[in-house]
C-alpha atoms as a PDB file:
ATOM      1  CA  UNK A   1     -40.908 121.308 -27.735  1.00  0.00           C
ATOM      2  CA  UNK A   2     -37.420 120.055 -27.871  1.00  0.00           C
ATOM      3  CA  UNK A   3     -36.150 118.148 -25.139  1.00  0.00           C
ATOM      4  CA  UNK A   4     -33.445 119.947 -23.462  1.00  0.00           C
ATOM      5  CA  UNK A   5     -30.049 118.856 -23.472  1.00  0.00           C
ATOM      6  CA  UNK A   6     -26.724 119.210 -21.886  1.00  0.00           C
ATOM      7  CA  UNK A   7     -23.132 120.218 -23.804  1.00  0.00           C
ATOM      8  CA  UNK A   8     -20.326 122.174 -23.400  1.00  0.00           C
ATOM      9  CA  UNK A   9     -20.471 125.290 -25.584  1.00  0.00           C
ATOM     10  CA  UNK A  10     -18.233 128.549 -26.519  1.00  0.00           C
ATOM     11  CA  UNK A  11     -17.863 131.193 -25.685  1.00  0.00           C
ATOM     12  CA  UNK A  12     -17.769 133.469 -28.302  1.00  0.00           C
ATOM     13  CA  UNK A  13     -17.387 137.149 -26.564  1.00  0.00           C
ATOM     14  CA  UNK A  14     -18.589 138.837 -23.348  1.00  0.00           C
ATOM     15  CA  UNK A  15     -18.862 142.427 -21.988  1.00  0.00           C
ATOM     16  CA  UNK A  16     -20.199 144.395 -19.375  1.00  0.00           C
ATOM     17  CA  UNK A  17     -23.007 146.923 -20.483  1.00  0.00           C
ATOM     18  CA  UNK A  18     -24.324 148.004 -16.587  1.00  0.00           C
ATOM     19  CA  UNK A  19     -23.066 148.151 -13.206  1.00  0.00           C
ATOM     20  CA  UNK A  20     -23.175 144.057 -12.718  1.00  0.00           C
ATOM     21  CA  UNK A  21     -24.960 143.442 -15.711  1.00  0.00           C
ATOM     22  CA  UNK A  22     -22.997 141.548 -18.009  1.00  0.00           C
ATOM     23  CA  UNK A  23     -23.994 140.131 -21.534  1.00  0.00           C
ATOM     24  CA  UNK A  24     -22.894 136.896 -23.130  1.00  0.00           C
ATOM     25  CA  UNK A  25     -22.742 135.339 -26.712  1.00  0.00           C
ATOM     26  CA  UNK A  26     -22.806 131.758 -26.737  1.00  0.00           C
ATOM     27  CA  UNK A  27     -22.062 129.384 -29.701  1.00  0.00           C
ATOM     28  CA  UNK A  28     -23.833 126.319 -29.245  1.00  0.00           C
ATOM     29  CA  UNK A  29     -26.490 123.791 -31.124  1.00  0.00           C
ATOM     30  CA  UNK A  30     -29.564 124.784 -28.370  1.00  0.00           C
ATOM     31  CA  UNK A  31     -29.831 128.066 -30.790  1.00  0.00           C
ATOM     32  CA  UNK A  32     -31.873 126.103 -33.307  1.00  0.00           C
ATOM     33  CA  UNK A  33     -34.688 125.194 -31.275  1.00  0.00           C
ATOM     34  CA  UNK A  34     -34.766 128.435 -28.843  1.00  0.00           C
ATOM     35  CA  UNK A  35     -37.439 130.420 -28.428  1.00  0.00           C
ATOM     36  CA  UNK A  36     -38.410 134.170 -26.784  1.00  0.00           C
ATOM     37  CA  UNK A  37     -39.197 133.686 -23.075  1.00  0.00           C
ATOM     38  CA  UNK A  38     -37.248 130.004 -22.653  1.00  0.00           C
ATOM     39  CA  UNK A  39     -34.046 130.021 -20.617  1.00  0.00           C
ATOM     40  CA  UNK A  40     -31.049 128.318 -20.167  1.00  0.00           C
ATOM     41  CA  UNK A  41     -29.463 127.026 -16.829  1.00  0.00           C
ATOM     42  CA  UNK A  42     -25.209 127.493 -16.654  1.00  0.00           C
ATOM     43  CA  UNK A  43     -22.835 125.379 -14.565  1.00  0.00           C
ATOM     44  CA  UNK A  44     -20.223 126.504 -12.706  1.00  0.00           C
ATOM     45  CA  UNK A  45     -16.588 124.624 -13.018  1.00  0.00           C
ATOM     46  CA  UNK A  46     -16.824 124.448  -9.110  1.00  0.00           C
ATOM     47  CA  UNK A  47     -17.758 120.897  -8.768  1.00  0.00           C
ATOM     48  CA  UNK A  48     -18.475 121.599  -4.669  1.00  0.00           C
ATOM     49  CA  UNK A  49     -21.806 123.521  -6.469  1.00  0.00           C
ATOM     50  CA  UNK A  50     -23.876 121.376  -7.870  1.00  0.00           C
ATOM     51  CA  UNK A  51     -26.965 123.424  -9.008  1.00  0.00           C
ATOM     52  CA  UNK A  52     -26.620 125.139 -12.232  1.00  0.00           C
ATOM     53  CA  UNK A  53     -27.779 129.405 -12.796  1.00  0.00           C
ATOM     54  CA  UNK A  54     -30.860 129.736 -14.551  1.00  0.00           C
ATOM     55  CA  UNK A  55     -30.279 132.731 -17.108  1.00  0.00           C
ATOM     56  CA  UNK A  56     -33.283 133.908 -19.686  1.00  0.00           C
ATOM     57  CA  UNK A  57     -32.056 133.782 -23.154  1.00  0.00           C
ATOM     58  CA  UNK A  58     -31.649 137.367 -24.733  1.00  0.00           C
ATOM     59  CA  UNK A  59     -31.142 136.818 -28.347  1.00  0.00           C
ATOM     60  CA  UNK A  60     -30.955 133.923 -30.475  1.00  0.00           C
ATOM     61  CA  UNK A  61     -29.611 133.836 -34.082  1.00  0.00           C
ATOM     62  CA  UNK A  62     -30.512 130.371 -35.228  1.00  0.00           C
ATOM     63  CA  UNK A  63     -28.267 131.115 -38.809  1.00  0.00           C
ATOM     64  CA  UNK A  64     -25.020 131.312 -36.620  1.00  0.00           C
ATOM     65  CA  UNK A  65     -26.022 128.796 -33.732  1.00  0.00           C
ATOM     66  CA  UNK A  66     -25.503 131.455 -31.062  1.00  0.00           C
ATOM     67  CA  UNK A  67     -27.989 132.830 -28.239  1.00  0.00           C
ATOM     68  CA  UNK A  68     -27.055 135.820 -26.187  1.00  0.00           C
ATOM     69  CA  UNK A  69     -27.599 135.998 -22.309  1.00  0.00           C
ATOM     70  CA  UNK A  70     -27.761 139.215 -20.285  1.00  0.00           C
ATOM     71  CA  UNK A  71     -27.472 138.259 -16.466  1.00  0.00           C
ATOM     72  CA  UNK A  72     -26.542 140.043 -13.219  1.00  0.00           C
ATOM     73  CA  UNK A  73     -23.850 139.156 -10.863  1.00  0.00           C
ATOM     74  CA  UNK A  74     -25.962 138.153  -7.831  1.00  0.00           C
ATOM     75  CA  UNK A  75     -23.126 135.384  -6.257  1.00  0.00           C
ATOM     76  CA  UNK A  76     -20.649 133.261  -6.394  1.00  0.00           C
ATOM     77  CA  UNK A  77     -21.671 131.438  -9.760  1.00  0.00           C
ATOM     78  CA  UNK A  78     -22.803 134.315 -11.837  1.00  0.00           C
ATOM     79  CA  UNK A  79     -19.429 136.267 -10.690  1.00  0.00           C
ATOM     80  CA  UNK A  80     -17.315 133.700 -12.476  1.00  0.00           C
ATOM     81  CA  UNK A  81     -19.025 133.327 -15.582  1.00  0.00           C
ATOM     82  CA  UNK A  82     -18.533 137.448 -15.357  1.00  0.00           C
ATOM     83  CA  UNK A  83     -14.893 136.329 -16.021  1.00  0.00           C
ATOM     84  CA  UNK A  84     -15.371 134.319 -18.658  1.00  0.00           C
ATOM     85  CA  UNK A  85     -13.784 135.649 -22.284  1.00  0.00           C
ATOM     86  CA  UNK A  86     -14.362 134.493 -25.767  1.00  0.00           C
ATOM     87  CA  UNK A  87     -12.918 131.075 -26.453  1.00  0.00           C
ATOM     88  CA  UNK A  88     -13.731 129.611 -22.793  1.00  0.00           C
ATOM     89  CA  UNK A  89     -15.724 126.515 -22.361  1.00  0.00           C
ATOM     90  CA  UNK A  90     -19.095 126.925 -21.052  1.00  0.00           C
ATOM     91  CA  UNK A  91     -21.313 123.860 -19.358  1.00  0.00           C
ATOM     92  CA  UNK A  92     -25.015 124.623 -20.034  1.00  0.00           C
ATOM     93  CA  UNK A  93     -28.460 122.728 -20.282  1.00  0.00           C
ATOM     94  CA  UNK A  94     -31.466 124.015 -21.944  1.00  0.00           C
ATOM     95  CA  UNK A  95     -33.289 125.229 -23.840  1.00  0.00           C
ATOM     96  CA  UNK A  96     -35.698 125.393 -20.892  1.00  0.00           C
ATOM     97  CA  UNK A  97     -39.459 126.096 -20.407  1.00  0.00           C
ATOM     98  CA  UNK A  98     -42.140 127.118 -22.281  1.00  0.00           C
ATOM     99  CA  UNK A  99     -41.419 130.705 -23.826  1.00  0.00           C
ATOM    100  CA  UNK A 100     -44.193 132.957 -24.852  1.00  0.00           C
ATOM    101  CA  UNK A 101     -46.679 131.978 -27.105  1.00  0.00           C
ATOM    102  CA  UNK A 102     -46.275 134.560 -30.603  1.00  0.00           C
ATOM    103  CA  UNK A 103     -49.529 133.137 -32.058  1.00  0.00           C
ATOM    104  CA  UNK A 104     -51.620 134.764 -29.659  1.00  0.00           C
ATOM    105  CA  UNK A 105     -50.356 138.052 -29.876  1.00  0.00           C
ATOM    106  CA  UNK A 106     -52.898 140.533 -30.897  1.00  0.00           C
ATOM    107  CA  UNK A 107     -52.491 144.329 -32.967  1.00  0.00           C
ATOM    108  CA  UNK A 108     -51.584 146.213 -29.649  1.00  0.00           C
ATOM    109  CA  UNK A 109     -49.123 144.559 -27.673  1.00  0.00           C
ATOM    110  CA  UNK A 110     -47.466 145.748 -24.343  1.00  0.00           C
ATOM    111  CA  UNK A 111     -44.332 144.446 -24.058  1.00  0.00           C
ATOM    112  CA  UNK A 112     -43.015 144.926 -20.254  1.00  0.00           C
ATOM    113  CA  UNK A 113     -39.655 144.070 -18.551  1.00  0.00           C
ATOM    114  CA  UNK A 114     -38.302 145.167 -15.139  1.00  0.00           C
ATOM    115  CA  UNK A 115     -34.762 144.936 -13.750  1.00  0.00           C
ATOM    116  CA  UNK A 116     -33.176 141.787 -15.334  1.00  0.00           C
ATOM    117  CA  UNK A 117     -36.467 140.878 -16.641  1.00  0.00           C
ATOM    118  CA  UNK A 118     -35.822 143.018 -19.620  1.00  0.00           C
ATOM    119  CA  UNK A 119     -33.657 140.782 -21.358  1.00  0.00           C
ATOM    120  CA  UNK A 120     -35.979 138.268 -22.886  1.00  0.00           C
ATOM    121  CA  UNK A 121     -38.483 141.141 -23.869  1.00  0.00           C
ATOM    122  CA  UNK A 122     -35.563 141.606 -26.896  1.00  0.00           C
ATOM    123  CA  UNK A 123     -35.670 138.591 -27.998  1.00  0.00           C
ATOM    124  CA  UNK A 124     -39.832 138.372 -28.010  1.00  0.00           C
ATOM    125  CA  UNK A 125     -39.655 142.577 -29.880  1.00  0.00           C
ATOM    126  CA  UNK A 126     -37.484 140.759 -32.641  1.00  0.00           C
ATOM    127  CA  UNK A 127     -39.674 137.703 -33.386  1.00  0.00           C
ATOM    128  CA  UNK A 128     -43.083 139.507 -33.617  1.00  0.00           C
ATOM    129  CA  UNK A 129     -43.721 141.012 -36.799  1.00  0.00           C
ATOM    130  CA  UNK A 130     -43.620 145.042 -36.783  1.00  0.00           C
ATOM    131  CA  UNK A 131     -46.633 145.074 -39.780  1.00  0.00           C
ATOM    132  CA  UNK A 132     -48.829 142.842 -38.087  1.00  0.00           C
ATOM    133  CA  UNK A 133     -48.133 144.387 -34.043  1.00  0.00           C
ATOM    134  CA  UNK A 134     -48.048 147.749 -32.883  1.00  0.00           C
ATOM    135  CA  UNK A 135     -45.319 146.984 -30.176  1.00  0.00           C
ATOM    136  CA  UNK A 136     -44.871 149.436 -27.140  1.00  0.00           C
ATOM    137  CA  UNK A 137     -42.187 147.932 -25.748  1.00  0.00           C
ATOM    138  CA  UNK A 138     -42.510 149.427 -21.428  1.00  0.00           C
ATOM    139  CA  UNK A 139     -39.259 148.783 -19.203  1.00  0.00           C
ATOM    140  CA  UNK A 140     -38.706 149.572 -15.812  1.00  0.00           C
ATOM    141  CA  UNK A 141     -35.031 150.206 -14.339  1.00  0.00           C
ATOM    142  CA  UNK A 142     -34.043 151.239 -10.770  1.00  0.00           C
ATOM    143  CA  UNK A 143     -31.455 153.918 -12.367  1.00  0.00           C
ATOM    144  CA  UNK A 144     -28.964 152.646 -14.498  1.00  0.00           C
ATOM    145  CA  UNK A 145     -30.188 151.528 -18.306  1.00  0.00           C
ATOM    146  CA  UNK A 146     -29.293 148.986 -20.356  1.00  0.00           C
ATOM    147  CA  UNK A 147     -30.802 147.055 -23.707  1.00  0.00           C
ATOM    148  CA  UNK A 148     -32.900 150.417 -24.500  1.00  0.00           C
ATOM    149  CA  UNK A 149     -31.225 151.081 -27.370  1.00  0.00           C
ATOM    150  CA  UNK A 150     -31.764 148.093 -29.095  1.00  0.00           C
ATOM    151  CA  UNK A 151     -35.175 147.487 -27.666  1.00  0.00           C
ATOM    152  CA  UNK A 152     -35.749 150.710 -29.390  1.00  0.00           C
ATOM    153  CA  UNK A 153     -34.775 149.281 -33.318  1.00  0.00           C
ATOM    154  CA  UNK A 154     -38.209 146.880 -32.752  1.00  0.00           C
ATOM    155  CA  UNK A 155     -41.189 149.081 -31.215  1.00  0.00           C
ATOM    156  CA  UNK A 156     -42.111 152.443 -29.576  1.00  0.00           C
ATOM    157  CA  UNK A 157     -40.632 152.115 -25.809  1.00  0.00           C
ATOM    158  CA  UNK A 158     -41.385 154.089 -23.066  1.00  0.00           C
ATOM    159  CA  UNK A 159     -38.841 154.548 -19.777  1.00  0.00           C
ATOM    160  CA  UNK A 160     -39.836 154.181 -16.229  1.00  0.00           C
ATOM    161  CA  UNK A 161     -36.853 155.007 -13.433  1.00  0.00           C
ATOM    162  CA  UNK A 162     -37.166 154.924  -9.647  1.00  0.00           C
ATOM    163  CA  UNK A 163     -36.172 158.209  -9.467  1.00  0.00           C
ATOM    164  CA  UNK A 164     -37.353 160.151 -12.466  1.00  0.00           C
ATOM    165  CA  UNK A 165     -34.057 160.526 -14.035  1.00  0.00           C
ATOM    166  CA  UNK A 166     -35.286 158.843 -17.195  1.00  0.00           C
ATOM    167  CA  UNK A 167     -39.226 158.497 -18.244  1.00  0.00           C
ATOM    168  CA  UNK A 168     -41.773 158.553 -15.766  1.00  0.00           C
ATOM    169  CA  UNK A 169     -40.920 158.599 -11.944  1.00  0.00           C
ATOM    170  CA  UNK A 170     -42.087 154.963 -10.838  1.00  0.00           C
ATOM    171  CA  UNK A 171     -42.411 152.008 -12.836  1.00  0.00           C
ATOM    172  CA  UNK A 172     -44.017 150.139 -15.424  1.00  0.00           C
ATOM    173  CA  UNK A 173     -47.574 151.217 -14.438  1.00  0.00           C
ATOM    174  CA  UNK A 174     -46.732 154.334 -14.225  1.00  0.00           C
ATOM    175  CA  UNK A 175     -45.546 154.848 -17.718  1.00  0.00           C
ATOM    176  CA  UNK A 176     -48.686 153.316 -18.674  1.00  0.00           C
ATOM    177  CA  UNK A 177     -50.611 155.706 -17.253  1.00  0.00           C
ATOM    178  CA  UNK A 178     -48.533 158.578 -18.149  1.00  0.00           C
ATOM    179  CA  UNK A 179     -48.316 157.605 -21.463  1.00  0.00           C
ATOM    180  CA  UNK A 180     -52.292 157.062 -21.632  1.00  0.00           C
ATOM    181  CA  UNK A 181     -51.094 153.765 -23.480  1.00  0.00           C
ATOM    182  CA  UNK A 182     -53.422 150.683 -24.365  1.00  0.00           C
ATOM    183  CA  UNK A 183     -53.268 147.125 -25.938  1.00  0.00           C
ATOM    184  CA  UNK A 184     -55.168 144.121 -26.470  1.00  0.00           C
ATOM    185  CA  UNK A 185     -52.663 141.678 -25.661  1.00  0.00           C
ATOM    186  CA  UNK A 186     -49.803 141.919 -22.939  1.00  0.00           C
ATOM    187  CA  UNK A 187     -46.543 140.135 -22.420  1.00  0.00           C
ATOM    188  CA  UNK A 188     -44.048 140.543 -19.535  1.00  0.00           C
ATOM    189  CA  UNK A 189     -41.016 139.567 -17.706  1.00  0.00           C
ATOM    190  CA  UNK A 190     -40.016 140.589 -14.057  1.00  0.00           C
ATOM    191  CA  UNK A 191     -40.408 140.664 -10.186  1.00  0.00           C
ATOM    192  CA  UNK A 192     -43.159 139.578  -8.720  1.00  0.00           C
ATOM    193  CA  UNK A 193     -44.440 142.812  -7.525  1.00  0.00           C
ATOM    194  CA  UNK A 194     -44.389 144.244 -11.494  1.00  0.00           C
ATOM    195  CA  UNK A 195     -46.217 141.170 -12.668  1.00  0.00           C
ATOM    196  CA  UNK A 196     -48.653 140.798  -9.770  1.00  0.00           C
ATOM    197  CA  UNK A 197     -49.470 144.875 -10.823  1.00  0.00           C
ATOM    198  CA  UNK A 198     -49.433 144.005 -14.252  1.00  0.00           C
ATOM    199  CA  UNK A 199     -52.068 140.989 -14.143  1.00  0.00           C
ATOM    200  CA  UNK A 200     -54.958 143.459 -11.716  1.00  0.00           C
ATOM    201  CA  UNK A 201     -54.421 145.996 -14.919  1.00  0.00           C
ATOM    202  CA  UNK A 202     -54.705 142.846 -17.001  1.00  0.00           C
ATOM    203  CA  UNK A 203     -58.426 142.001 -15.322  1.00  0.00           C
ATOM    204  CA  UNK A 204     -59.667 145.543 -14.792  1.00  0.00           C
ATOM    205  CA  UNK A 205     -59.235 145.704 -18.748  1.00  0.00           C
ATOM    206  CA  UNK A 206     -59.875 142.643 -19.589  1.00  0.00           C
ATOM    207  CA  UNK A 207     -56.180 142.016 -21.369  1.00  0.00           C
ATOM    208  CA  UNK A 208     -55.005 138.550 -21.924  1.00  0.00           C
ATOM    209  CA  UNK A 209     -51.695 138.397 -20.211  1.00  0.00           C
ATOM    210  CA  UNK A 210     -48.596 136.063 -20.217  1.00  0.00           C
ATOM    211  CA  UNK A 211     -46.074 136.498 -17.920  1.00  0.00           C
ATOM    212  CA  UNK A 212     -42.709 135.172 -17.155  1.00  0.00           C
ATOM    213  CA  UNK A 213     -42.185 134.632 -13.639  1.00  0.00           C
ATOM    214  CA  UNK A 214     -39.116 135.405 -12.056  1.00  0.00           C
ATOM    215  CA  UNK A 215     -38.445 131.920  -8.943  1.00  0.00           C
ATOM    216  CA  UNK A 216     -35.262 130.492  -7.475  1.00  0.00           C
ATOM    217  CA  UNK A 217     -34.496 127.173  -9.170  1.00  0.00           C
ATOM    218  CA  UNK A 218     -32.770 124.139  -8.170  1.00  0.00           C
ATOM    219  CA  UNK A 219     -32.872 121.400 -10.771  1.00  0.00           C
ATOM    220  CA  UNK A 220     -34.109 123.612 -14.008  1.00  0.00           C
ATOM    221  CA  UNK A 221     -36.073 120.382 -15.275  1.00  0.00           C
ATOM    222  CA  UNK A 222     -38.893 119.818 -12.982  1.00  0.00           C
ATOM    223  CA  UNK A 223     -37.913 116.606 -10.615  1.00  0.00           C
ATOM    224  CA  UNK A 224     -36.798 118.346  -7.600  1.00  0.00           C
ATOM    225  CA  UNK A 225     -40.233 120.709  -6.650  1.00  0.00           C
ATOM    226  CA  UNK A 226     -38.283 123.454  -5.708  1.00  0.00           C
ATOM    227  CA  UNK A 227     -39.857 126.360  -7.750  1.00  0.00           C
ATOM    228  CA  UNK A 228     -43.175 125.693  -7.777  1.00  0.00           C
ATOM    229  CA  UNK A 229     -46.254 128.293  -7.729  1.00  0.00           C
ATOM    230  CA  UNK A 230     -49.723 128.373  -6.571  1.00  0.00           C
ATOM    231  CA  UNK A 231     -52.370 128.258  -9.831  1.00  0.00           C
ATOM    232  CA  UNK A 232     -56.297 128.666  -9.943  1.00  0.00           C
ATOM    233  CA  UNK A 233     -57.032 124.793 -11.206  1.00  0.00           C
ATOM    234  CA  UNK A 234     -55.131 121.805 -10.319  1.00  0.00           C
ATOM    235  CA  UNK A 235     -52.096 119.669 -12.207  1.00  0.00           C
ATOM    236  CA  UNK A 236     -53.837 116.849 -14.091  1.00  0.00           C
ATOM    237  CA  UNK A 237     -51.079 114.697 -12.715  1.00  0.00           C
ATOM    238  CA  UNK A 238     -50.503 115.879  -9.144  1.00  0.00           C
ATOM    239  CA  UNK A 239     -54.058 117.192  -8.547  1.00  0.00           C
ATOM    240  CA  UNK A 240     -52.543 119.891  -6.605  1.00  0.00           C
ATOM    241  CA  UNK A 241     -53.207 123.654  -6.996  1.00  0.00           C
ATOM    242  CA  UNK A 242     -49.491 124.505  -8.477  1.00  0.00           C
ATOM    243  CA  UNK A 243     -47.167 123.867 -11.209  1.00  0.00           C
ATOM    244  CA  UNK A 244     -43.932 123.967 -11.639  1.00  0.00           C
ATOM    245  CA  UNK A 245     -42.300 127.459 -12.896  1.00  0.00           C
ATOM    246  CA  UNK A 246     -39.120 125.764 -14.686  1.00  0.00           C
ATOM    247  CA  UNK A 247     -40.940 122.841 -16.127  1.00  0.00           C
ATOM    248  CA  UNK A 248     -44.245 124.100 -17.046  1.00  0.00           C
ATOM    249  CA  UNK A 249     -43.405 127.828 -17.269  1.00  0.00           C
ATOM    250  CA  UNK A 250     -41.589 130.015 -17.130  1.00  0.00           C
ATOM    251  CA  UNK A 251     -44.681 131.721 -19.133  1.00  0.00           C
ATOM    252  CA  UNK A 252     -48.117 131.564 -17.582  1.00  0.00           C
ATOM    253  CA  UNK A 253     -51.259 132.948 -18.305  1.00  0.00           C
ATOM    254  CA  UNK A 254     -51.585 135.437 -15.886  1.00  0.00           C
ATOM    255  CA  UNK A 255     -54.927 134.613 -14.633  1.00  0.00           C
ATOM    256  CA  UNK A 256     -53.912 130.857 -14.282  1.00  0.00           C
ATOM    257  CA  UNK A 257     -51.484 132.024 -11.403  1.00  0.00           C
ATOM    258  CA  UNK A 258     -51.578 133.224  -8.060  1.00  0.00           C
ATOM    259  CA  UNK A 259     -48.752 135.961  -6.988  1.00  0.00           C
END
């Protein structure tokens, strides 16, 4: 894994595609060792706030050295990189964690995003091979869509709104079950109540299942503790039930965490 680096990159064009949702190209050297599921963190030019955003990396095009983020303005921070435009300097570090591992993917893969969590599910849809993987790519929205038509260009996906206005009424599990869909081999990105769903369907079918947990984080690196999660075995190092979701995630075996 490359070791993750600071640098002021470019810009190189923004727009908004949802109510707060905002997407990002970004010309910068951390594109050639990306990969699906890693994120970066992005510094404000506020020097009174010290701790950078984590965002999860959307797309990366390693030929042109530029990786696209999708993020929602949730603050302070993420509201002024909403006013960023192309040509504007941009402080980043990354790229961080562990991403999802493509080598284990099996013929039938679920692919599963919620809310922001979507994102990085483009990425991942790109990268696996359509011949080998039958991808049914599964994302959950509260109303307002965004990404599904390019998720669309890279597997079968199936819709799940809050309110039934697109898909199946519900979410993720729902169009699951609605869909009578199956797979050998999940992977998924969102809030903790999706994911913590998504790894009891995971044991009751006996489904390997990585998942990218969504966690508040200070430092991005791993020194300061502040994201950590509770895990089945111990860290070899701390001998402590947990690990750290920015260092040694954000991808974990689903059965190697407890949500």
């Amino acid at each position: 894994m490359a070791k993750p680096k600071k640098e002021q990159a470019k810009v190189i064009s923004q727009e908004k595609i949802a109510t707060d949702i905002f997407s990002m190209m970004i010309e910068t050297s951390m594109a050639i060792d990306a990969k699906p599921g890693q994120f970066i963190s992005v510094y404000t030019k506020d020097a009174s706030k010290l701790l950078p955003r984590p965002i999860s990396i959307c797309e990366i095009d390693h030929e042109r050295g530029f990786l696209r983020i999708v993020y929602r303005v949730i603050g302070e921070g993420t509201a002024e990189f909403a006013n960023y435009v192309a040509g504007d300097s941009i402080s980043i570090l990354g790229p961080l964690g562990n991403g999802f591992p493509l080598e284990e993917a099996g013929k039938r893969v679920f692919l599963i995003g919620g809310g922001i969590g979507i994102p990085p599910i483009l990425e991942l849809a790109k990268q696996l091979d359509s011949q080998k993987h039958d991808k049914q790519i599964i994302v959950g929205y509260r109303d307002e869509l965004f990404l599904e038509k390019e998720l669309e260009k890279y597997g079968h996906i199936y819709i799940a709104t809050e309110d039934g206005s697109v898909g199946a009424r519900g979410n993720v599990m729902d169009a699951i079950r609605e869909n009578r869909l199956t797979a050998d081999m999940i992977y998924a990105c969102g809030p903790t109540p999706m994911l913590r769903a998504i790894k009891q369907y995971a044991a009751e079918h006996k489904i390997p299942a990585w998942i990218s947990m969504e966690e508040k984080m200070a430092c991005g690196v791993g020194a300061c503790l502040g994201c950590v999660c509770k895990t089945t075995d111990k860290d070899e190092h701390a001998q402590v039930n947990s690990r750290r979701v920015c260092k040694d995630g954000p991808v974990f075996l689903a059965e190697e965490v407890i949500l």
